[in-house]
Protein backbone atom coordinates (compact mmCIF):
# COMPACT_ATOMS: atom_id res chain seq x y z
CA UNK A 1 6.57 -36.89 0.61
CA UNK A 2 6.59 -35.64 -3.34
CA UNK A 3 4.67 -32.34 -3.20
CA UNK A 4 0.81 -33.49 -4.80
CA UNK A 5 -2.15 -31.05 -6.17
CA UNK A 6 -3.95 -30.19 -3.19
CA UNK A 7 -7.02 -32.99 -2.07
CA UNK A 8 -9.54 -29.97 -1.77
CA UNK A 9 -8.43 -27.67 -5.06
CA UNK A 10 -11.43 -26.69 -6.47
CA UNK A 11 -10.90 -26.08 -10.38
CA UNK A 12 -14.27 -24.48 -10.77
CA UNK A 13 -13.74 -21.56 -8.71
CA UNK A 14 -16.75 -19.63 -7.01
CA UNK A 15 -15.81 -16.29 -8.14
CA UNK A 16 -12.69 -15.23 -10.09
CA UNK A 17 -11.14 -11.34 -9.28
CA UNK A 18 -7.94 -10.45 -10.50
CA UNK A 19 -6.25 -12.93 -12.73
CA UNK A 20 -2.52 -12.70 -13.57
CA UNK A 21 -0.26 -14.52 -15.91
CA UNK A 22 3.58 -14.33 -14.56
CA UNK A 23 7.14 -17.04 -15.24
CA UNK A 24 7.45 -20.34 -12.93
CA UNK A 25 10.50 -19.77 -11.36
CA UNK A 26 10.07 -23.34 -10.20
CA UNK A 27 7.29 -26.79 -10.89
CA UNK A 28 4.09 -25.27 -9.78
CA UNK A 29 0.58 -27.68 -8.83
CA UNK A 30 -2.22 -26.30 -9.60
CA UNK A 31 -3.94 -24.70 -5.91
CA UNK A 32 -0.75 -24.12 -4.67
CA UNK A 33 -0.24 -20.97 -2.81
CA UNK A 34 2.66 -19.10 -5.08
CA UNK A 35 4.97 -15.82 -4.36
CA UNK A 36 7.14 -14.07 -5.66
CA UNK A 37 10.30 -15.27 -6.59
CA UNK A 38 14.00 -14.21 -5.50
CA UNK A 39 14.79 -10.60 -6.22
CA UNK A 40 16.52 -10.40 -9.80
CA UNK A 41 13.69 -11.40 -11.22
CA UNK A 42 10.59 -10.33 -12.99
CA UNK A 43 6.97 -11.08 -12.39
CA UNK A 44 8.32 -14.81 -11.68
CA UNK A 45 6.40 -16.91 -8.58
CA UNK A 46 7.60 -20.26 -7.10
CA UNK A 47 5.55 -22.32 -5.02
CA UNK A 48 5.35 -20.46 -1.51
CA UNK A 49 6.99 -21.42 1.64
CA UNK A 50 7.88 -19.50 4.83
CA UNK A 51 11.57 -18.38 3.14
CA UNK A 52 9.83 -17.05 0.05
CA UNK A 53 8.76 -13.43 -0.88
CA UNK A 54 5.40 -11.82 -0.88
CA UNK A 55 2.60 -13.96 -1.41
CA UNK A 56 0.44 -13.27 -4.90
CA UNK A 57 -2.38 -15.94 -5.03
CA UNK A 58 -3.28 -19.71 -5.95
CA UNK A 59 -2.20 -21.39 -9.25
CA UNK A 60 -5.16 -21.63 -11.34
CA UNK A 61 -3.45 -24.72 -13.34
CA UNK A 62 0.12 -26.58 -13.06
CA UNK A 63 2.56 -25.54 -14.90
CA UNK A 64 6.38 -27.85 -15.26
CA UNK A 65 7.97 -25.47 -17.14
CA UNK A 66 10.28 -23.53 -15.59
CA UNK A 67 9.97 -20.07 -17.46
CA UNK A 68 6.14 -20.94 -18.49
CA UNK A 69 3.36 -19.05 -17.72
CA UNK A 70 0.92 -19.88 -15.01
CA UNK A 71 -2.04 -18.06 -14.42
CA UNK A 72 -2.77 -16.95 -10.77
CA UNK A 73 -6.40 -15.89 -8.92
CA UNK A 74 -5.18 -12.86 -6.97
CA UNK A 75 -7.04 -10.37 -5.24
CA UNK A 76 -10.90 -10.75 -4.73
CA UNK A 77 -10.63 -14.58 -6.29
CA UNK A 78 -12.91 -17.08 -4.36
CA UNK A 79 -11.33 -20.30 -4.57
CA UNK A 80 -11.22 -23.71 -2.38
CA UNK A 81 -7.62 -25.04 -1.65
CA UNK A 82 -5.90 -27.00 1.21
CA UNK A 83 -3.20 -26.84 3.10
CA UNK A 84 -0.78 -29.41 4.55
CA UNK A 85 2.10 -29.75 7.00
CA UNK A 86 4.15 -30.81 4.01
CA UNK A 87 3.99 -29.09 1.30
């Protein structure tokens, strides 16, 4: 199954903390959960999964671009997503 923006991503967040623009190291949908990339690189995130790097937040937007920026609700951020078995 093609990885989708998450049913429950709320784009209207409650409460926004710490927002943070870094590079898509990979296709990111917006409400994913991203980390950081591979070491080698800088302030790049990639969608997370359990083989990734330390995780930084939820996409705010999606972003196809590898390279492009993507803004990311970090730390104190109140935002709805879901999570599935698949993606």
């Amino acid at each position: 199954m093609a990885a989708t923006t998450p049913v429950a991503f709320d784009p209207d967040p409650k409460h926004l903390g710490l927002v943070m623009t870094f590079k898509a190291g990979s296709a990111i949908l917006a409400g994913q959960i991203v980390a950081f990339a591979a070491t080698g690189v800088s302030r790049t995130v990639v969608p997370a999964t359990s083989s990734t790097g330390q995780v930084v937040g939820v996409a705010l937007y999606s972003q196809a671009t590898v390279g492009g920026e993507i803004s990311v609700a970090m730390d104190g951020s109140v935002v709805k997503i879901m999570l599935s078995a698949d993606d």
